[in-house]
N, C-alpha and C. Protein backbone atom coordinates (compact mmCIF):
# COMPACT_ATOMS: atom_id res chain seq x y z
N UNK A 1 -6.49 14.85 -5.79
CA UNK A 1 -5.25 14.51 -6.48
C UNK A 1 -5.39 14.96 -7.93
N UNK A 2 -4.76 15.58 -8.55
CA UNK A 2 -4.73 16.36 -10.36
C UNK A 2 -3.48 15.16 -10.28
N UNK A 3 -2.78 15.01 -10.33
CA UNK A 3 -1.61 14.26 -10.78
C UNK A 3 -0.72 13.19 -9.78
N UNK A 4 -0.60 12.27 -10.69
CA UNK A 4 -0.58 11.03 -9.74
C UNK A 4 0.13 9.38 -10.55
N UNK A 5 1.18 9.32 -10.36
CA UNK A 5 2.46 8.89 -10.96
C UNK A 5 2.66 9.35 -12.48
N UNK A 6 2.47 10.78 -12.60
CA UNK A 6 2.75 11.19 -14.07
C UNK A 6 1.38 11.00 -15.29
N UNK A 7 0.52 11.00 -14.48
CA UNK A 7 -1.28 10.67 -15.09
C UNK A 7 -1.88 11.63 -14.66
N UNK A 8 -2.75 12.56 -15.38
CA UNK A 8 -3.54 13.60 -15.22
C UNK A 8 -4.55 12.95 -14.73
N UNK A 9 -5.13 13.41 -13.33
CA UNK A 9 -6.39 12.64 -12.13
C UNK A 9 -7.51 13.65 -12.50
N UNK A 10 -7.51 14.64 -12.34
CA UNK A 10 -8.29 15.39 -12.04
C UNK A 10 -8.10 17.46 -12.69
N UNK A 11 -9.01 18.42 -12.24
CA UNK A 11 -8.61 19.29 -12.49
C UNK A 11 -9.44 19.86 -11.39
N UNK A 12 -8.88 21.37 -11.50
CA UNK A 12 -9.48 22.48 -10.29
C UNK A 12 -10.86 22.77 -11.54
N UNK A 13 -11.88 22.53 -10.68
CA UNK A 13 -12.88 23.43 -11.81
C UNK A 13 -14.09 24.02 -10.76
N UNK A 14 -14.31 25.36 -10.91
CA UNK A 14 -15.26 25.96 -10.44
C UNK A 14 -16.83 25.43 -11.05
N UNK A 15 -17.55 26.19 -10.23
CA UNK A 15 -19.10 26.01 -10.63
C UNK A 15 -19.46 25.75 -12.45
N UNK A 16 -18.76 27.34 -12.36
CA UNK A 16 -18.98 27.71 -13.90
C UNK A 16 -18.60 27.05 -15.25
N UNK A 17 -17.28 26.83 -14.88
CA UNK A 17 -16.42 25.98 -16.01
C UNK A 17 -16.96 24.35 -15.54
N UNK A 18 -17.14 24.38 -14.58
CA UNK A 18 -18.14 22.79 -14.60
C UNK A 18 -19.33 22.62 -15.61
N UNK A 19 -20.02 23.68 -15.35
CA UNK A 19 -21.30 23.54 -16.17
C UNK A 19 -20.81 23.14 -17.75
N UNK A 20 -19.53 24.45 -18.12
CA UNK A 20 -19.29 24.36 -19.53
C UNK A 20 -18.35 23.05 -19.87
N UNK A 21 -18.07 22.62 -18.77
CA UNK A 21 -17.42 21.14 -18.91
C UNK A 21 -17.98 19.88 -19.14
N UNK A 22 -19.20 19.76 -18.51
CA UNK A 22 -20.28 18.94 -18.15
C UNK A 22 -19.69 18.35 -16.76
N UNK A 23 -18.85 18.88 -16.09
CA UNK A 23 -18.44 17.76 -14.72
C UNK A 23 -18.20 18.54 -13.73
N UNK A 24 -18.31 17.95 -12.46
CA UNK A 24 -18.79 18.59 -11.06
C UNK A 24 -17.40 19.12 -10.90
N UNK A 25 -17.86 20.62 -10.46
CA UNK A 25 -17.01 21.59 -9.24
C UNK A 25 -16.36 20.67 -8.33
N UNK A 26 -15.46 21.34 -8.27
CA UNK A 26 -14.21 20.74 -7.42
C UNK A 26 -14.28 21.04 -5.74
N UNK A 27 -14.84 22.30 -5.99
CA UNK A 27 -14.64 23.33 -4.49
C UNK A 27 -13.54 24.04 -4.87
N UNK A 28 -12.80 24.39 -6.30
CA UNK A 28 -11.74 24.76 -5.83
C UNK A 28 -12.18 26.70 -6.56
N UNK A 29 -12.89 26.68 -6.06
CA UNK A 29 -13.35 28.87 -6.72
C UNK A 29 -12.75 29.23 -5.65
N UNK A 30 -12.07 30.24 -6.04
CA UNK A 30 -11.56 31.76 -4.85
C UNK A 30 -11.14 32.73 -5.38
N UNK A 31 -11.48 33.85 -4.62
CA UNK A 31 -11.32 35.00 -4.79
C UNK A 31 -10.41 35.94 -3.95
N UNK A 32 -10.03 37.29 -4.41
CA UNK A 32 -9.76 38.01 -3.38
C UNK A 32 -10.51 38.05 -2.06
N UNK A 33 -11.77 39.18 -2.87
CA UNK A 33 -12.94 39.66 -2.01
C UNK A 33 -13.92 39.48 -2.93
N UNK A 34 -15.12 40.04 -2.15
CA UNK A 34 -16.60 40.30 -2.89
C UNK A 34 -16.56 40.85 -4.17
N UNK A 35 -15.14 41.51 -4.26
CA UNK A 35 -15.19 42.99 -5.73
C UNK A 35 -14.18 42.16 -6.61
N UNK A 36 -14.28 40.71 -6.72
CA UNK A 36 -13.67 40.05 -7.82
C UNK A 36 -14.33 38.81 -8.03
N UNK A 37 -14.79 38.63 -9.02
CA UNK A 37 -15.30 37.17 -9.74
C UNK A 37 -14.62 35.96 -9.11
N UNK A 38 -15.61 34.92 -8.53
CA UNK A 38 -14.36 34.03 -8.02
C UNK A 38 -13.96 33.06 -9.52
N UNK A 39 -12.93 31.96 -9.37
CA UNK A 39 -12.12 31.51 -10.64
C UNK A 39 -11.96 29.94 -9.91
N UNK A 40 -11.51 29.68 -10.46
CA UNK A 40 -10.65 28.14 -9.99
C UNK A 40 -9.17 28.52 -9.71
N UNK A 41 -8.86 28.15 -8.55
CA UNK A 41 -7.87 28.18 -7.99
C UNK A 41 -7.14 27.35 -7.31
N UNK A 42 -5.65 27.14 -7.30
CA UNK A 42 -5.00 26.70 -6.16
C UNK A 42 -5.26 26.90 -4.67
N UNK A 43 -5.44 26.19 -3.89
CA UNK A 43 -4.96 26.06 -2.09
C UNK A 43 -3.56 25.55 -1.82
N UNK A 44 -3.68 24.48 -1.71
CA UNK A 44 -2.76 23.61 -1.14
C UNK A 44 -2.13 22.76 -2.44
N UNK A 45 -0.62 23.05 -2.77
CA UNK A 45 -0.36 22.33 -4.13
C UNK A 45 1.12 21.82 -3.95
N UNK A 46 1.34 20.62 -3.84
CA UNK A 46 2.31 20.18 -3.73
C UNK A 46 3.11 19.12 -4.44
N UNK A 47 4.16 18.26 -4.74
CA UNK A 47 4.59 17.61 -5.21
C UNK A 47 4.87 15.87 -4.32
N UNK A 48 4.67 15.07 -3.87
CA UNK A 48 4.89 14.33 -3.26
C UNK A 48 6.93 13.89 -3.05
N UNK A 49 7.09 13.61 -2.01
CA UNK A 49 8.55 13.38 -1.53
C UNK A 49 8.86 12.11 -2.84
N UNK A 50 9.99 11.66 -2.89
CA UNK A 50 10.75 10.53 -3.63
C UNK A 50 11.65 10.08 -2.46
N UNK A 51 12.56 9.55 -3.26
CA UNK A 51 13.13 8.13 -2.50
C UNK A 51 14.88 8.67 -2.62
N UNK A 52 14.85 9.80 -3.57
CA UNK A 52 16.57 9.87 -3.21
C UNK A 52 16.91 10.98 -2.48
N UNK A 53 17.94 10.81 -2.43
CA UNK A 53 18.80 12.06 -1.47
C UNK A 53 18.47 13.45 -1.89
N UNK A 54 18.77 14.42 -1.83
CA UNK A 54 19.66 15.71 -2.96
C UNK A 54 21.07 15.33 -3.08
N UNK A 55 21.93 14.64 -1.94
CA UNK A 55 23.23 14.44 -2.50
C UNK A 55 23.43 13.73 -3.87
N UNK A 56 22.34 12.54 -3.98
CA UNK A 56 22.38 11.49 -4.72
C UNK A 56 21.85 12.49 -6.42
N UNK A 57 21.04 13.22 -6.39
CA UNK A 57 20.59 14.12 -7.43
C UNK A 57 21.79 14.65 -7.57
N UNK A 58 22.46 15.42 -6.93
CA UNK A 58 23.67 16.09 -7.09
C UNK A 58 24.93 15.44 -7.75
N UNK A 59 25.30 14.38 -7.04
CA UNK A 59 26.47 13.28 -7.61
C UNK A 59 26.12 12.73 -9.26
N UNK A 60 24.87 12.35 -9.51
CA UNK A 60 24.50 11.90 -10.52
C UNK A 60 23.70 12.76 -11.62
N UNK A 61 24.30 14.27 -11.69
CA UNK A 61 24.04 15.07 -12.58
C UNK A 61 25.18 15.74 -12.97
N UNK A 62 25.35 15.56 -14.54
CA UNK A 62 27.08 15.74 -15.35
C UNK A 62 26.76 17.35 -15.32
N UNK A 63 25.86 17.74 -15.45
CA UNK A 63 25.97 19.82 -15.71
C UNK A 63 24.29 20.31 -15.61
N UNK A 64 24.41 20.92 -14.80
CA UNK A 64 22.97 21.59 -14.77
C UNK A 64 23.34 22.66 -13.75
N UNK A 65 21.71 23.60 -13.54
CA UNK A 65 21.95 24.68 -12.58
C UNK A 65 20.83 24.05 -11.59
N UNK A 66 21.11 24.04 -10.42
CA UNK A 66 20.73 23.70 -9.43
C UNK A 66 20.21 25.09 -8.80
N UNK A 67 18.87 25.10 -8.98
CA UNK A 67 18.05 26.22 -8.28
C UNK A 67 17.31 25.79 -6.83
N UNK A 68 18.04 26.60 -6.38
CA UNK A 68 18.17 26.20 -4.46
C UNK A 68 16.85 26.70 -3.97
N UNK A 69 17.07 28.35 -4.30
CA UNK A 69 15.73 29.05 -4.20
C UNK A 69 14.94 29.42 -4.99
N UNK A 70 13.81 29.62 -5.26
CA UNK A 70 13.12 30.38 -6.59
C UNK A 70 11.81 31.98 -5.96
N UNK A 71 12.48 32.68 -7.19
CA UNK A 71 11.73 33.90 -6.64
C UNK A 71 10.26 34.58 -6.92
N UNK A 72 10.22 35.13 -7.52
CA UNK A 72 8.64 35.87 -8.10
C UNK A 72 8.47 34.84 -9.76
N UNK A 73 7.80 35.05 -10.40
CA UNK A 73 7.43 34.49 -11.69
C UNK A 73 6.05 35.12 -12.23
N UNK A 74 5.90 34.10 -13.17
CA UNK A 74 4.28 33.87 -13.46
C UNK A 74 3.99 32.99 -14.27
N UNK A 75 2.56 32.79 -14.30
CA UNK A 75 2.12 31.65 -15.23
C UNK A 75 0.96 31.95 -16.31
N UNK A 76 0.83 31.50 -17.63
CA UNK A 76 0.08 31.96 -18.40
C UNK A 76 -1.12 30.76 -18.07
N UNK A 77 -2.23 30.88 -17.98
CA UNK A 77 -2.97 29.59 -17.76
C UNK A 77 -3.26 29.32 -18.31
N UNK A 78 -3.54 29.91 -19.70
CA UNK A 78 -4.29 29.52 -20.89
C UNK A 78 -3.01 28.40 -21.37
N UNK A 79 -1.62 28.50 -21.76
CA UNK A 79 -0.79 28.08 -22.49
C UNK A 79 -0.17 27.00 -21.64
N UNK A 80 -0.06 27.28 -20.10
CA UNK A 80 0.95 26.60 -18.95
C UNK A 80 2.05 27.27 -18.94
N UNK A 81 2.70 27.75 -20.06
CA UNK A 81 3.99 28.77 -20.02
C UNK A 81 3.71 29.28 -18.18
N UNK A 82 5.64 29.11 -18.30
CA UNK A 82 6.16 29.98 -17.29
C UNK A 82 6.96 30.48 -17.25
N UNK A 83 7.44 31.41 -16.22
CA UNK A 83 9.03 31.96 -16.22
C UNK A 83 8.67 32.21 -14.34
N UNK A 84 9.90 32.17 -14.21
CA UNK A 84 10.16 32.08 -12.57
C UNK A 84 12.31 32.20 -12.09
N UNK A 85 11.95 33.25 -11.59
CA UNK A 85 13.23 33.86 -10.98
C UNK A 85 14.12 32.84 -10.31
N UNK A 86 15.66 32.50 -10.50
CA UNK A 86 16.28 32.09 -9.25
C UNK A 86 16.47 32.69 -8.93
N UNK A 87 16.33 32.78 -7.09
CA UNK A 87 17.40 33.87 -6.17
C UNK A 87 18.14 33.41 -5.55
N UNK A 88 18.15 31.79 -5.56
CA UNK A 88 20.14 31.06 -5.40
C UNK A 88 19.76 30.39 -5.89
N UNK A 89 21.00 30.51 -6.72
CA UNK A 89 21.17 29.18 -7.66
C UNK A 89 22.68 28.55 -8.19
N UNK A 90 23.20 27.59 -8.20
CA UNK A 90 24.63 26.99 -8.21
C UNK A 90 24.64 26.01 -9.46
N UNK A 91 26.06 26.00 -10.31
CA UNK A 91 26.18 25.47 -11.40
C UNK A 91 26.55 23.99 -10.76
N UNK A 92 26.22 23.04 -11.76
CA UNK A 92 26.52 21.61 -10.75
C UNK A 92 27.54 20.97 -12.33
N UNK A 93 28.65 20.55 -11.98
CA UNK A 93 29.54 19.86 -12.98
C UNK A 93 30.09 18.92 -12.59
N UNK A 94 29.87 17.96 -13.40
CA UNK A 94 30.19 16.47 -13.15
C UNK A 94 30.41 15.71 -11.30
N UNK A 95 28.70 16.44 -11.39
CA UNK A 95 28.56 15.68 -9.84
C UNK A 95 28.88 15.93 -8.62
N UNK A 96 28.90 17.59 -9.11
CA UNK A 96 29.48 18.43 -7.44
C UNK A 96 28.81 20.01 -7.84
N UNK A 97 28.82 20.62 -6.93
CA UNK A 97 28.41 21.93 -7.17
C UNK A 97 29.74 22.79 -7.08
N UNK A 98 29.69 23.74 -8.07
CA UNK A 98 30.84 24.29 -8.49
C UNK A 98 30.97 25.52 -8.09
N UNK A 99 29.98 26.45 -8.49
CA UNK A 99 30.03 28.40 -8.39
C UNK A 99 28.69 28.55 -8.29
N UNK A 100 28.14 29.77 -7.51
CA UNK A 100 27.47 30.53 -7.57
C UNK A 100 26.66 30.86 -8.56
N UNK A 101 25.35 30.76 -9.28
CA UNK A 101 24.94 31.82 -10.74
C UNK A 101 23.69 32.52 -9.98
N UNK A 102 23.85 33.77 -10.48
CA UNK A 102 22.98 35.11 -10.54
C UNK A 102 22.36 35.12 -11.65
N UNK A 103 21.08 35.95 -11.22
CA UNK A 103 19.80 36.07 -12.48
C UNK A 103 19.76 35.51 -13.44
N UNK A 104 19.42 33.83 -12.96
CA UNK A 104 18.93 33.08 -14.03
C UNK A 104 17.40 32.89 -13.84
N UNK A 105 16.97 32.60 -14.81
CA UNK A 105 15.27 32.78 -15.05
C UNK A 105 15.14 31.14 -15.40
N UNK A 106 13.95 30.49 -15.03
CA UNK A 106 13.59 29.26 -15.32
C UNK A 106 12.52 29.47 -16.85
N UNK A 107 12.49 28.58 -17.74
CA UNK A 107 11.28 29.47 -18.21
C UNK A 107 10.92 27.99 -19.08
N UNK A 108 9.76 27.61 -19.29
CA UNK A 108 9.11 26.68 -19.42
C UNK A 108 7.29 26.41 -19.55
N UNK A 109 7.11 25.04 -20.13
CA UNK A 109 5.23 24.93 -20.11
C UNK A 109 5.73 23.64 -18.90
N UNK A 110 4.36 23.95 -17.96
CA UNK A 110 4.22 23.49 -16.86
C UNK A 110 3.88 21.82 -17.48
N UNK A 111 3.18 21.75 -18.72
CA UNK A 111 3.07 19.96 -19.02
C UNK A 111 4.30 19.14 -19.68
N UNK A 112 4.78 20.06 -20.00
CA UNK A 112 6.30 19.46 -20.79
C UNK A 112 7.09 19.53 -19.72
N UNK A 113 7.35 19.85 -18.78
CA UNK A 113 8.11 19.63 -17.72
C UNK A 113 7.99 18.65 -16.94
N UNK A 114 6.44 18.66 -16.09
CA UNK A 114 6.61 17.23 -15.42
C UNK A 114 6.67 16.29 -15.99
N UNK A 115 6.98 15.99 -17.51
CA UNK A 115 6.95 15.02 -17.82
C UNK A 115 8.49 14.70 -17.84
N UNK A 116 9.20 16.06 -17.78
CA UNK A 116 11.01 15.52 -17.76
C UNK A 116 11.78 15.24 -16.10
N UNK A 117 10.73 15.51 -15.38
CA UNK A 117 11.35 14.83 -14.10
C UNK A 117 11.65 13.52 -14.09
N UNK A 118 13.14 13.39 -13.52
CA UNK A 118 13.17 11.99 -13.50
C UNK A 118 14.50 11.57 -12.05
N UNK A 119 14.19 12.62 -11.08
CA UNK A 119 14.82 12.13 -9.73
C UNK A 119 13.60 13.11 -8.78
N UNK A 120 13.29 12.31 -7.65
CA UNK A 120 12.54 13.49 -6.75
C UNK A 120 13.58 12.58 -5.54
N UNK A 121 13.72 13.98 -4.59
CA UNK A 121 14.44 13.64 -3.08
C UNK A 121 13.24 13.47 -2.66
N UNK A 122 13.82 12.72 -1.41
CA UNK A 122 13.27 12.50 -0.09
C UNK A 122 12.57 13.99 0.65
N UNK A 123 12.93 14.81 0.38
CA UNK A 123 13.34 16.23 1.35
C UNK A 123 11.86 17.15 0.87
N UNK A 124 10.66 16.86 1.21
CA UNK A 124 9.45 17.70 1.03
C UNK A 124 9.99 19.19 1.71
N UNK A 125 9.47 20.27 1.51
CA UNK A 125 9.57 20.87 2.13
C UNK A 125 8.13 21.95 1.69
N UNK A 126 7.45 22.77 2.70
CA UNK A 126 6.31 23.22 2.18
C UNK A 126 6.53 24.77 2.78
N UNK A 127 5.85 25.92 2.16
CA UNK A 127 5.49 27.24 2.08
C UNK A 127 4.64 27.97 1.61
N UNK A 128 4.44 28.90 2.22
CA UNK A 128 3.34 29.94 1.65
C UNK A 128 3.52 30.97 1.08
N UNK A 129 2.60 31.12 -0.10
CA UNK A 129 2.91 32.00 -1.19
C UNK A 129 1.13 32.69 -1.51
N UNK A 130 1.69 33.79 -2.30
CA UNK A 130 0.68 34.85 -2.96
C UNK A 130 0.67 34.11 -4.19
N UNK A 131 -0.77 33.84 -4.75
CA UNK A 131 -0.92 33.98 -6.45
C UNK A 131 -1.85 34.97 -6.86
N UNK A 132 -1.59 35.42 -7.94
CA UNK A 132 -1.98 36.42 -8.14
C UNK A 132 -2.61 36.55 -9.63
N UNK A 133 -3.90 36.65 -9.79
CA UNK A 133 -4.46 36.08 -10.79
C UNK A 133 -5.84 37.53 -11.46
N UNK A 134 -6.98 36.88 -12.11
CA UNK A 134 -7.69 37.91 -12.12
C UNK A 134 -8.92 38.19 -11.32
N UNK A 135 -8.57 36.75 -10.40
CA UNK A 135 -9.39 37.36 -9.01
C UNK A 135 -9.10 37.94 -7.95
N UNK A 136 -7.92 38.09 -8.40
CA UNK A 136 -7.30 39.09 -7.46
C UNK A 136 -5.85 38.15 -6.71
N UNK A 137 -5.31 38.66 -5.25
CA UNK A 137 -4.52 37.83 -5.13
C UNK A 137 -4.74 37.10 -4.00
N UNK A 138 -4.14 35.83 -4.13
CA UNK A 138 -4.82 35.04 -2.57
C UNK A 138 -3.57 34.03 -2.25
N UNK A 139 -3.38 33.91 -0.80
CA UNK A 139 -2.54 33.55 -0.52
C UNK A 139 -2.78 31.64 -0.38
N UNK A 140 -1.70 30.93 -0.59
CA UNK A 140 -1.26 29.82 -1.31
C UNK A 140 -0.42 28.77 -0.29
N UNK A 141 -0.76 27.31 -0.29
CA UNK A 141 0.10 26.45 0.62
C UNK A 141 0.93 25.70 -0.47
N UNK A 142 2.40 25.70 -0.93
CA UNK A 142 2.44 24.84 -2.08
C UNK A 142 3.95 24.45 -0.96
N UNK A 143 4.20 23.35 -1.98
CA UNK A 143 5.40 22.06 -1.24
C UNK A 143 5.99 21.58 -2.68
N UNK A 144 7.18 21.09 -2.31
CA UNK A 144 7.96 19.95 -3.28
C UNK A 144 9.61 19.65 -2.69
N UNK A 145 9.76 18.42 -3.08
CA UNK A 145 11.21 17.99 -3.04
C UNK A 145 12.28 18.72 -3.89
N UNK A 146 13.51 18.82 -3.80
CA UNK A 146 14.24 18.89 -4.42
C UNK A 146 13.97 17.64 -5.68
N UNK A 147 14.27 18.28 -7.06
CA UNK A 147 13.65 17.66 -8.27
C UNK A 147 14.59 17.91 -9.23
N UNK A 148 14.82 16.83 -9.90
CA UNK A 148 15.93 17.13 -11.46
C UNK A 148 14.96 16.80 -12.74
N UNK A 149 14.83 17.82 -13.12
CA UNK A 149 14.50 17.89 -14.73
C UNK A 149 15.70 17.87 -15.47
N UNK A 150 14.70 16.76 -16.70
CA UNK A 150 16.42 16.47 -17.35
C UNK A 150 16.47 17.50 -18.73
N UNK A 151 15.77 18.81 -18.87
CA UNK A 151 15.51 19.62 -19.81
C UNK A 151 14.57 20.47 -19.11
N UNK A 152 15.27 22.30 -19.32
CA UNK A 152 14.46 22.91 -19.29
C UNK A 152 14.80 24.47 -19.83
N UNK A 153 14.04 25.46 -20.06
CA UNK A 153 15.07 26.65 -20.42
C UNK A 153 15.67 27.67 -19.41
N UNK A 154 16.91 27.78 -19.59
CA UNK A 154 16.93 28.73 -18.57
C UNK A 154 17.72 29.97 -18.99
N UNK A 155 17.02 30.98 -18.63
CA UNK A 155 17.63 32.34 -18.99
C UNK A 155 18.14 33.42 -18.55
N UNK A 156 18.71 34.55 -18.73
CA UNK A 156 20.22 35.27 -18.41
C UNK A 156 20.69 35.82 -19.19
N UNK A 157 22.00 36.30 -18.59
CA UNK A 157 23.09 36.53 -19.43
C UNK A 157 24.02 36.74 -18.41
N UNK A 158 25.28 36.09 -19.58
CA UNK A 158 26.53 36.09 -18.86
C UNK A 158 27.36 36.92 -18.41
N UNK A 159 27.83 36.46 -17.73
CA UNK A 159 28.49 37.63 -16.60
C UNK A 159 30.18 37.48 -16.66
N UNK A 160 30.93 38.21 -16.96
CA UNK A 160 32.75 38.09 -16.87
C UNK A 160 33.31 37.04 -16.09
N UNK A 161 33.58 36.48 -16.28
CA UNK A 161 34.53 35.49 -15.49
C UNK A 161 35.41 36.37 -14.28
């Protein structure tokens, strides 16, 4: 468990960064192959389910963009910075979903964010993904509910009415 009602538990730490940590390896090193340094890495990374709907997230949000799907990105690890693609995504106004929005970008630090969640659905849902790092790239089990952050940046540009 790394996180666990909004309390930092734990961290991924390899052999190496253990030593320079003073605290035990996680198990979590991986690599591509043999011809890349292994690192600390993700496996299996998920968000735990909540207790409301998505309707109920939906009804009880005055304006936001509701990102349905999300596409390619990346993450700086040193900083947490991110940026991450929608590839559907819908404007939500006063408690309904309204229109369609195209190429909006999420963009954010991964610790200032979970700290602005403040609805998780019921609705886990889990998939597999590539990360892609400087050990190369390795494929990934990650999960989460539908989630409302009550602040985040999101970027674009507008398009004609």
């Amino acid at each position: 468990m790394l996180i666990e009602d909004g309390i930092l538990k734990g961290y991924l730490i390899d052999k190496l960064n253990g030593r320079r940590m003073e605290m035990e390896p996680t198990g979590s090193s991986r690599r591509q192959s043999y011809k890349f340094a292994p690192t600390s890495r993700m496996t299996n990374t998920f968000i735990c389910a909540g207790e409301s709907t998505v309707d109920e997230i939906i009804s009880n949000t005055e304006y936001a963009l509701f990102a349905k799907h999300m596409g390619g990105g990346s993450v700086n690890p040193a900083t947490g910075e991110f940026n991450f693609a929608v590839s559907e995504g819908y404007l939500i106004r006063n408690g309904k979903i309204e229109k369609p929005v195209r190429g909006a970008t999420l963009i954010g630090r991964g610790s200032e964010i979970l700290q602005k969640i403040d609805m998780v659905a019921s609705n886990l849902a889990t998939g597999q993904g590539m990360c892609g790092s400087l050990s190369g790239s390795i494929p990934t089990d990650v999960g989460q509910p539908t989630l409302r952050v009550s602040e985040i940046t999101v970027g674009g540009r507008k398009e004609g009415n």
